[in-house]
Protein backbone atom coordinates (compact mmCIF):
# COMPACT_ATOMS: atom_id res chain seq x y z
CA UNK A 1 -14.57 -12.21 -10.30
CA UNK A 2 -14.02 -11.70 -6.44
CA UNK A 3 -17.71 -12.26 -4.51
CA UNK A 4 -18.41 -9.04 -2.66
CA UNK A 5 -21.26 -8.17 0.04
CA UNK A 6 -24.21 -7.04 -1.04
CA UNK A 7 -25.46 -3.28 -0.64
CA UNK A 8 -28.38 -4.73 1.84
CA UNK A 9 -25.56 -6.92 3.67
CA UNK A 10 -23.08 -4.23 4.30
CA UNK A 11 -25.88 -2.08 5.85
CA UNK A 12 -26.70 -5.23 8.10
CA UNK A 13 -22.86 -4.66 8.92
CA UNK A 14 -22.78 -1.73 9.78
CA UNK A 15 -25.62 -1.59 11.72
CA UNK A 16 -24.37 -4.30 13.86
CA UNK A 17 -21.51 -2.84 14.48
CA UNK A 18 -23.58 1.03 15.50
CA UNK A 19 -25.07 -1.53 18.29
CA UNK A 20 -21.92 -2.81 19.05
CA UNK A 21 -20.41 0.02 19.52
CA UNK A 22 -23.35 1.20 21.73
CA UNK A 23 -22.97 -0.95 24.14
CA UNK A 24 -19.04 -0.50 24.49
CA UNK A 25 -16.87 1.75 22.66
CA UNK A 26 -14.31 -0.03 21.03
CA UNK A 27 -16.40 -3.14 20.30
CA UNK A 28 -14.34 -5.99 17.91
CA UNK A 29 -11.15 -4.20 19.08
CA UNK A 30 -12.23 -0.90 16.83
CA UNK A 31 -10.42 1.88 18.71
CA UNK A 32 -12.08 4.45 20.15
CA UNK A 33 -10.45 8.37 19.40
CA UNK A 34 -10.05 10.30 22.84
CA UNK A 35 -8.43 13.69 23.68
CA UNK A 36 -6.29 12.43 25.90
CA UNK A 37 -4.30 9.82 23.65
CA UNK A 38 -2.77 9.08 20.23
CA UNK A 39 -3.80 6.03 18.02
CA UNK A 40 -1.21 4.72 16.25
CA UNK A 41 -2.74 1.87 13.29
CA UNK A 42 -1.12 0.17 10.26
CA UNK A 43 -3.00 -1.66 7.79
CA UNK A 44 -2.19 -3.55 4.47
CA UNK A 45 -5.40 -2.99 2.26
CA UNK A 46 -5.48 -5.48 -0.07
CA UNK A 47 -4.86 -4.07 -3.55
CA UNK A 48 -5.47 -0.55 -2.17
CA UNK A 49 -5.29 1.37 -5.78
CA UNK A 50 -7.77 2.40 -8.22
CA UNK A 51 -11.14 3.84 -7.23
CA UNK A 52 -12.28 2.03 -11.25
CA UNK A 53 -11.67 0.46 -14.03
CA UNK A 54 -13.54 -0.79 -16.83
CA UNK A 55 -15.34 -3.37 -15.02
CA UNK A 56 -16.74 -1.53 -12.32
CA UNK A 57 -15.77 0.42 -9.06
CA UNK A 58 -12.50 -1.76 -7.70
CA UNK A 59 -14.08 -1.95 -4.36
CA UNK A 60 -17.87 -1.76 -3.21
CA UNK A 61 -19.27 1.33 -1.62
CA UNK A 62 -19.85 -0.74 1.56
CA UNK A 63 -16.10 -1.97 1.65
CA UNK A 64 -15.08 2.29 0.88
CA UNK A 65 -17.16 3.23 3.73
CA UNK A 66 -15.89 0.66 6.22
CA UNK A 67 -12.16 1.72 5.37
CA UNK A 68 -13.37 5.33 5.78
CA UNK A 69 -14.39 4.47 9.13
CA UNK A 70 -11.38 2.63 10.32
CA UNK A 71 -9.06 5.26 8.78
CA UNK A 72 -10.90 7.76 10.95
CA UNK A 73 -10.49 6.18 14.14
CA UNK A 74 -5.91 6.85 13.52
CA UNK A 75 -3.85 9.93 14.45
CA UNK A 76 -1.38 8.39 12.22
CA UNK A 77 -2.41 5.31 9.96
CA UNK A 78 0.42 3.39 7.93
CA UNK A 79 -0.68 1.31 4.66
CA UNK A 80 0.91 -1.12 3.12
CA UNK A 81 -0.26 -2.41 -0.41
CA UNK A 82 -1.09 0.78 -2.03
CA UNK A 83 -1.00 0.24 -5.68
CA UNK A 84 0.37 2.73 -8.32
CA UNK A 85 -2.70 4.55 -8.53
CA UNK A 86 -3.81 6.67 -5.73
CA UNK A 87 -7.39 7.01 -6.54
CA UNK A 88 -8.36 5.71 -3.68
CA UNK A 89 -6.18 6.96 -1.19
CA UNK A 90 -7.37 9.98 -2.89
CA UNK A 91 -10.65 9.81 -2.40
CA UNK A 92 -10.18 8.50 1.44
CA UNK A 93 -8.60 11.76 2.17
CA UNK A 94 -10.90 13.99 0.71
CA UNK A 95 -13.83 12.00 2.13
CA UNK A 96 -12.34 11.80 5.73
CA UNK A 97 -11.76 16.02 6.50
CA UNK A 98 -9.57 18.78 5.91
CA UNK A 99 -7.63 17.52 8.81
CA UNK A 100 -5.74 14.46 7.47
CA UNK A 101 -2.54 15.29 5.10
CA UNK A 102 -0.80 11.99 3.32
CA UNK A 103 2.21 11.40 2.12
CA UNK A 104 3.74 8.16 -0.01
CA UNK A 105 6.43 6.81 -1.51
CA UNK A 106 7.33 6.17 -5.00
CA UNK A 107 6.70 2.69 -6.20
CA UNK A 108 8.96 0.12 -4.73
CA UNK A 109 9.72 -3.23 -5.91
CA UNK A 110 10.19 -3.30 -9.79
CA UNK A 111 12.39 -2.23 -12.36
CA UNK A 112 11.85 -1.10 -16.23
CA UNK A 113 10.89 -3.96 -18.02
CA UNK A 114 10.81 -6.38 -15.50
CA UNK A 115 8.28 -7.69 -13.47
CA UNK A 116 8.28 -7.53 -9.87
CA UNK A 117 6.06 -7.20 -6.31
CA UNK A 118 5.27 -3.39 -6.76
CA UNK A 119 3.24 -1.00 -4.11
CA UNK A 120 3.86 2.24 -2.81
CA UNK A 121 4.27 2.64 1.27
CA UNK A 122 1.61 5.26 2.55
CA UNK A 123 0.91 7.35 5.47
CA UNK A 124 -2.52 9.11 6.55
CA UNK A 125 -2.24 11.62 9.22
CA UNK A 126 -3.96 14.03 11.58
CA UNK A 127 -2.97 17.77 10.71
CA UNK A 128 -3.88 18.73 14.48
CA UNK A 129 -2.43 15.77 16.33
CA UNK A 130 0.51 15.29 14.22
CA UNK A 131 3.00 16.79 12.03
CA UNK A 132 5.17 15.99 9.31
CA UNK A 133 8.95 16.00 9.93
CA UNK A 134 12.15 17.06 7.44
CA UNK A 135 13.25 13.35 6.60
CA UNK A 136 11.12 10.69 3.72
CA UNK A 137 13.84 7.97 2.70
CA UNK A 138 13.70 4.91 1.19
CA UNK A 139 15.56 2.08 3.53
CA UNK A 140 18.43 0.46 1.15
CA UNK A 141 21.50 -1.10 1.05
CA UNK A 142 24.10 0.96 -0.53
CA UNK A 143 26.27 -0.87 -4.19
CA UNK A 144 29.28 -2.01 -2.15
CA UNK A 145 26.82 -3.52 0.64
CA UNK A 146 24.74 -5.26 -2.41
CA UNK A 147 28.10 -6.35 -4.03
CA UNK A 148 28.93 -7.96 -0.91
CA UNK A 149 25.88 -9.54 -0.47
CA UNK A 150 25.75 -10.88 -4.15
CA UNK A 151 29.15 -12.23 -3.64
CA UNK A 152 28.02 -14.45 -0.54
CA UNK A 153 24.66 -15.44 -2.01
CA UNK A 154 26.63 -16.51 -5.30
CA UNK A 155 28.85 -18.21 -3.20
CA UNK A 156 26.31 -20.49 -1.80
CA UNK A 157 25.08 -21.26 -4.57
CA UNK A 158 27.99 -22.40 -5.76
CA UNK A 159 28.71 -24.39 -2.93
CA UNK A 160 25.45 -25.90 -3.06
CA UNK A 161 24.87 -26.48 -7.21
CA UNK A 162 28.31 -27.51 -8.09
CA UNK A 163 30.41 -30.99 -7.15
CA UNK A 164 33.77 -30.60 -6.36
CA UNK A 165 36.51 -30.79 -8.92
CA UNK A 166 37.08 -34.34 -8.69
CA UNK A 167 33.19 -35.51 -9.41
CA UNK A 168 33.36 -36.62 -13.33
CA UNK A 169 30.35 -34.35 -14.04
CA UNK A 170 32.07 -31.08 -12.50
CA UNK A 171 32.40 -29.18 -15.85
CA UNK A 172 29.08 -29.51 -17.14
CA UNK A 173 27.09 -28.59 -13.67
CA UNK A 174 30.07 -25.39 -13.81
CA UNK A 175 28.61 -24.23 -17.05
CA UNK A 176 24.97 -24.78 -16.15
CA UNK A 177 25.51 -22.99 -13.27
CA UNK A 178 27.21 -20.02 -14.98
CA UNK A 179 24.69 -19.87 -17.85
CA UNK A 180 21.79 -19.88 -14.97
CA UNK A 181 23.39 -17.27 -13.20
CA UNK A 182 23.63 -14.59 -15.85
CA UNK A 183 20.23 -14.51 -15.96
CA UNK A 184 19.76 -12.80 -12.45
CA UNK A 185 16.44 -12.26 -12.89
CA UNK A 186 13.83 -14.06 -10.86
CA UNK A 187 16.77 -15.87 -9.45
CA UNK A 188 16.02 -17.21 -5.74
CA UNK A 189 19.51 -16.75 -3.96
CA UNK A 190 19.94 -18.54 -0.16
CA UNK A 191 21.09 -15.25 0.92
CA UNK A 192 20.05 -12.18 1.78
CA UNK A 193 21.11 -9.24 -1.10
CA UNK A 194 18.65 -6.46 -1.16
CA UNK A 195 14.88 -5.79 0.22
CA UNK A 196 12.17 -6.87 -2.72
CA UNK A 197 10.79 -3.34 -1.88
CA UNK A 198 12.03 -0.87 0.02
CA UNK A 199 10.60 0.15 3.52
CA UNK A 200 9.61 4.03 3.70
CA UNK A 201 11.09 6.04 6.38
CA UNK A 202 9.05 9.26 7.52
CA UNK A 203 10.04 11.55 9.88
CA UNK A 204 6.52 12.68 12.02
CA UNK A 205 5.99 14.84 15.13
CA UNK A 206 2.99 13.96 17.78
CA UNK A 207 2.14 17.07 19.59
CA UNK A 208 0.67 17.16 22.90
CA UNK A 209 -0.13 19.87 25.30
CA UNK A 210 3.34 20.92 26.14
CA UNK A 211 5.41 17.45 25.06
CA UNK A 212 5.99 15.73 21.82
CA UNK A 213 7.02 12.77 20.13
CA UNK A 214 9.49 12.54 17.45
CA UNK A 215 9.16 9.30 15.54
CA UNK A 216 10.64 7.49 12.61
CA UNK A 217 8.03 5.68 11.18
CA UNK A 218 9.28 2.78 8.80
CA UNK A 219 6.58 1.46 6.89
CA UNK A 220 7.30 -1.70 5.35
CA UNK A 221 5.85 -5.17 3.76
CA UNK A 222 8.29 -7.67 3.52
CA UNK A 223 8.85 -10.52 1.19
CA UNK A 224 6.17 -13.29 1.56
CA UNK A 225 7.95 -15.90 -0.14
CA UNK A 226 10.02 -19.10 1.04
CA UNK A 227 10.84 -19.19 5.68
CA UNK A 228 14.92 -18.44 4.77
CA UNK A 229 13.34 -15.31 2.70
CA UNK A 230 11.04 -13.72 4.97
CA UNK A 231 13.94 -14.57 7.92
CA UNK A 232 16.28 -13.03 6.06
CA UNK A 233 14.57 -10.02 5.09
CA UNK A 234 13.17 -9.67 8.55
CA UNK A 235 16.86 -9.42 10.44
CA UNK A 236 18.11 -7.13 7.74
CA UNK A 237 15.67 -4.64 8.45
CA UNK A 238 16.10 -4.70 12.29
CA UNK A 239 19.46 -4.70 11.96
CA UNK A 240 19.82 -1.62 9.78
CA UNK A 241 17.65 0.05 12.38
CA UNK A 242 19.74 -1.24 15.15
CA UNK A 243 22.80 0.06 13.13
CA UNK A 244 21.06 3.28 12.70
CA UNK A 245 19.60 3.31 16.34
CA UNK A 246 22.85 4.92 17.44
CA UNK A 247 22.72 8.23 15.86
CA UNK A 248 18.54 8.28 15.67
CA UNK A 249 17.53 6.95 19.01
CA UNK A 250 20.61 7.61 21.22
CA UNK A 251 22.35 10.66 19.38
CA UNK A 252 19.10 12.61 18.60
CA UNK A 253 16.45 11.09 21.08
CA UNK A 254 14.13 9.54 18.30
CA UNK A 255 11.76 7.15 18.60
CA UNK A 256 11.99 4.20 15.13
CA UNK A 257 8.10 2.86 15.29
CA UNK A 258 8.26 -0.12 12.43
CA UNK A 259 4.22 -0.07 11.26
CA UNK A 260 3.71 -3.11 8.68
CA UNK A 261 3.29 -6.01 7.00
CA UNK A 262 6.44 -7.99 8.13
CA UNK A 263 5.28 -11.99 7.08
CA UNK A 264 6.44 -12.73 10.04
CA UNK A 265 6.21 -16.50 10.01
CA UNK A 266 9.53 -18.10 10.75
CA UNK A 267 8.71 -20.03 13.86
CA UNK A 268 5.93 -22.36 15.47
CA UNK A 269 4.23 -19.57 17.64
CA UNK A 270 4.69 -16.21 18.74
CA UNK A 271 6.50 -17.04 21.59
CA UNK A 272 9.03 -18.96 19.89
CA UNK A 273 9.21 -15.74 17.30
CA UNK A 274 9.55 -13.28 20.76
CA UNK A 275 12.51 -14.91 22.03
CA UNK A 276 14.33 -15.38 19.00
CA UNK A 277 14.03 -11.35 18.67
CA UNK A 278 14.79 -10.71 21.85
CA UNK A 279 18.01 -13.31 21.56
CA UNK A 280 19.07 -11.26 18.69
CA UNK A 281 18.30 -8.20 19.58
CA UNK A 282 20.37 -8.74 22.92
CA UNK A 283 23.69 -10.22 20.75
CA UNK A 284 23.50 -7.11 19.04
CA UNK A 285 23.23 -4.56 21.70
CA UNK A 286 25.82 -6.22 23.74
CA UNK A 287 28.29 -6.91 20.13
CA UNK A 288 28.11 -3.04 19.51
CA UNK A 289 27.04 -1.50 22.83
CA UNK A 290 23.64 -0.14 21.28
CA UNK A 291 21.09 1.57 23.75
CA UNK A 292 17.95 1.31 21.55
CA UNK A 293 15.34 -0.96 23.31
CA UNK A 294 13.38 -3.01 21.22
CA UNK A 295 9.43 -3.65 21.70
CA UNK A 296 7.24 -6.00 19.74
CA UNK A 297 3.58 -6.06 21.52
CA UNK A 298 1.79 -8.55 19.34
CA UNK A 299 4.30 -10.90 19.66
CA UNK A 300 2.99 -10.67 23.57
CA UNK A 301 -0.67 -10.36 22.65
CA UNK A 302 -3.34 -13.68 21.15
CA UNK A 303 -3.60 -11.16 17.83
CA UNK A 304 -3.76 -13.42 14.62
CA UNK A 305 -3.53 -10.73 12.30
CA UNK A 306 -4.57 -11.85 8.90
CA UNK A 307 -8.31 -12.89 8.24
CA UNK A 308 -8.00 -16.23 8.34
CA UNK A 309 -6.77 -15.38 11.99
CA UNK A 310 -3.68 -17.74 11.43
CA UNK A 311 -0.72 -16.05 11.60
CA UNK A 312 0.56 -12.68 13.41
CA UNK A 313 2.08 -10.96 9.98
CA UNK A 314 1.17 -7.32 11.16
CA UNK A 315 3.23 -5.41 14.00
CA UNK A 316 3.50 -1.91 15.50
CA UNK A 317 6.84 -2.12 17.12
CA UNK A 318 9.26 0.25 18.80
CA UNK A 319 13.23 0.78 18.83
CA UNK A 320 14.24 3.60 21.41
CA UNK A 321 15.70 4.73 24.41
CA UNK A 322 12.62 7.03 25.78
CA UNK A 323 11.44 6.17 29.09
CA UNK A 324 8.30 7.23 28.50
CA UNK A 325 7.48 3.95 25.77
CA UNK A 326 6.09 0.45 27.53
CA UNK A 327 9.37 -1.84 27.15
CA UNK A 328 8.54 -5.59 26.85
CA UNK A 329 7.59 -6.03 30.32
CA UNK A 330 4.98 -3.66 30.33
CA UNK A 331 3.02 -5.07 27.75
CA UNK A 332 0.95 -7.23 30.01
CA UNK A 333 -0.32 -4.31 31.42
CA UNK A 334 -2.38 -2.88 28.22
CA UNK A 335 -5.68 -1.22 28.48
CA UNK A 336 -5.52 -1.47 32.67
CA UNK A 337 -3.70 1.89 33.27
CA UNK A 338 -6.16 4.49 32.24
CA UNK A 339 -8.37 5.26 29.11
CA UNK A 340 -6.19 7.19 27.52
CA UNK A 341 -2.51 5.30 28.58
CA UNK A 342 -0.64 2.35 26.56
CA UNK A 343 -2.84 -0.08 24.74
CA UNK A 344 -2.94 -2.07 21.83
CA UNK A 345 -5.00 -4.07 19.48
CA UNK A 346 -6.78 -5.04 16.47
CA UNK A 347 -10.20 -4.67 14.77
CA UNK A 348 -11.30 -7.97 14.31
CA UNK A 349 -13.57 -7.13 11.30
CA UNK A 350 -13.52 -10.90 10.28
CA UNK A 351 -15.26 -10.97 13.71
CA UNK A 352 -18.23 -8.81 13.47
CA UNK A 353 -19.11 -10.23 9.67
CA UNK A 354 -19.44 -13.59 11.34
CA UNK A 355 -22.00 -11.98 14.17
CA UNK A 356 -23.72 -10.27 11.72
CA UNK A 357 -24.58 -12.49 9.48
CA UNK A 358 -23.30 -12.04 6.18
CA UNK A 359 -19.90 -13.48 6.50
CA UNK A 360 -20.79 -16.67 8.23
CA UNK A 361 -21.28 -19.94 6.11
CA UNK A 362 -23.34 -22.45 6.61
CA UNK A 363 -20.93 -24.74 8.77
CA UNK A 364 -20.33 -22.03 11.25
CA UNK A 365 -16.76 -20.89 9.24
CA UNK A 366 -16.11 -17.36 7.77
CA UNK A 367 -17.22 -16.92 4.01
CA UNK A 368 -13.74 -15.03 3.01
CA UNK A 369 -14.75 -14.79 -0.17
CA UNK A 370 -17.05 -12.24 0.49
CA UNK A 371 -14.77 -9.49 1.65
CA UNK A 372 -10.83 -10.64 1.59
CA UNK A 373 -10.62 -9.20 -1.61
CA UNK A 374 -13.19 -6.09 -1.37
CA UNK A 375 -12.21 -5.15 1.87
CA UNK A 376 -8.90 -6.63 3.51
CA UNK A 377 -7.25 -9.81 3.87
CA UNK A 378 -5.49 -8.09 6.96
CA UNK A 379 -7.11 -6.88 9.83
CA UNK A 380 -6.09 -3.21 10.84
CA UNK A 381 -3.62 -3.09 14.01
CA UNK A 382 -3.44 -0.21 17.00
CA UNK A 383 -1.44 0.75 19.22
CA UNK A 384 -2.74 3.77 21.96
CA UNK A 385 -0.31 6.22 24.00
CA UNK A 386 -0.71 9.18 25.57
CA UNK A 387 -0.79 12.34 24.66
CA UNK A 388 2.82 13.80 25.18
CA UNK A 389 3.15 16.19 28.09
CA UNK A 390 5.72 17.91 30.33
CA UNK A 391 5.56 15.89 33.23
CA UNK A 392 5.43 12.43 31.26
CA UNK A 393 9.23 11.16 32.26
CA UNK A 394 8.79 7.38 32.54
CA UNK A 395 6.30 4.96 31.93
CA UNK A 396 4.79 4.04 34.81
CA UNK A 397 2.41 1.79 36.08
């Protein structure tokens, strides 16, 4: 069984963090709710499901409480590993207040009888800041895209598995490669051919005083498996929303803000990863004359998103043509404009168990046992924007 805090320690945790936050307001990058602005967070919950089972309470009351207090610093919070069971999403609503609706997809990556990588895709929001739009969609590839993509990826693996007609072994590597391939499932192909679960589109509007927002919110956790997978998976998805960007960003002035878990881990360092977006992103718009600007922040900022504080798998990102967004160049410029103008960040929880005390092991390292599996082996990311209003007609510095 998982180690866990202590009742005692998670009090010593939380009363850290109460002095923390005395001192300065959004102390280990914990965002701070103002009138004037919008917090935007996404946060994969580790096995976010149950509230029981027979062993016991699935997380401890000191792990519930701390993700009722992150959850209450968002206007609009998107979670990623939510398990079949609501319970607990449940419960985080009804202990938060009658202010915050949800909404969640069906469960995504599995099939009758078979096993698979199965969650739902959630979203927590703020009845007065935000509202819930006409559009909830699952992000696929339709059967003639899939048959095409099956095609190529069985294609490459025949290129790959069987010798040419000449090699003296060629008909007994053709039949072990048929036989293998009838049995589809499980089968690792070297090509992209459908997302292991789909990402959840929902439509939301952010009111202001006299402006608004219209956003398409794509939650999504992408495949964490081999570097070809989680590439492949990656430029499918901003490709479909590049494809899409032309009716939903230039057509019908939306906003597509990804929030999630993207295992994004296909280069040496975050630089390396920004430029290889941007080069794509830039063959694209110029191949099919697309106006949709692209944003990635935390490929900009030192955020190492997962506990460990290794890798930056988490990302609030942007695809739109609205003047009034930060594009790339702006991001520099977080947090120096104004309380309540662009910003973004991440509660470094891993952080403040390490000053506290109870997270800390001997040799000066983090204990993760203690909380990656009651709490979060992801740290919860933000980004802050203004309040929509009438005279807000370009971001400016």
């Amino acid at each position: 069984m998982a180690q866990k805090f202590s009742d005692v320690e998670w009090l010593e945790i939380e009363a850290h963090l109460d002095a923390a936050l005395a001192q300065d307001p959004e102390a280990y990058g914990l965002p701070e709710r103002r009138d004037g602005s919008v917090i935007l967070m996404s946060w994969n919950i580790r096995k976010f499901g149950a509230v029981a089972d027979r062993d016991g309470p699935k997380k401890s009351p000191g792990a519930t409480r701390m993700i009722e207090r992150i959850a209450a610093q968002a206007d609009l919070l998107s979670i990623q590993e939510q398990q079949d069971d609501t319970g607990a999403l449940d419960a985080l609503v009804a202990a938060l207040n009658p202010n915050y609706g949800v909404i969640y997809s069906d469960v995504t990556g599995r099939s009758p009888g078979y096993k698979g990588m199965s969650e739902r895709f959630a979203y927590l929001f703020r009845h007065d800041r935000v509202r819930l739009g006409h559009l909830a969609s699952d992000l696929s590839y339709d059967r003639t895209a899939i048959a095409a993509n099956m095609n190529e990826a069985l294609k490459a693996s025949f290129d790959t598995s069987v010798p040419g007609q000449d090699d003296p072994g060629y008909l007994e590597q053709l039949m072990t490669w048929v036989q293998n391939t009838t049995r589809l499932m499980g089968s690792q192909f070297s090509k992209f051919v459908q997302f292991i679960r789909s990402p959840y589109l929902v439509e939301f509007r952010i009111d202001g005083p006299d402006g608004q927002y219209e956003i398409y919110a794509v939650n999504a956790h992408l495949v964490s498996g081999k570097k070809t997978e989680r590439e492949q998976e990656f430029f499918a998805l901003l490709e479909w929303l590049l494809h899409d960007s032309r009716k939903t960003v230039s057509e019908r002035g939306k906003i597509i803000m990804i929030m999630g878990d993207l295992n994004l881990d296909f280069d040496s360092s975050n630089e390396d990863r920004r430029l290889g977006i941007e080069n794509y992103v830039t063959g694209i718009n110029a191949k099919r004359r697309l106006d949709a600007k692209v944003n990635f922040p935390f490929l900009d900022g030192a955020f190492n998103t997962n506990a460990r504080r290794t890798q930056t798998y988490d990302h609030i990102a942007w695809l739109a043509d609205d003047t009034r967004l930060p594009r790339g160049r702006h991001n520099a410029l977080a947090g120096t404009l104004g309380p309540d103008q662009f910003d973004y960040g991440m509660f470094d929880f891993t952080q403040l168990f390490m000053d506290a005390g109870p997270g800390l092991l001997p040799d000066g390292t983090p204990d993760y046992a203690r909380f990656a599996h009651d709490l979060s082996d992801h740290m919860p990311i933000w980004v802050r924007l203004p309040r929509p209003n009438a005279g807000q007609h370009r971001f400016t510095v």
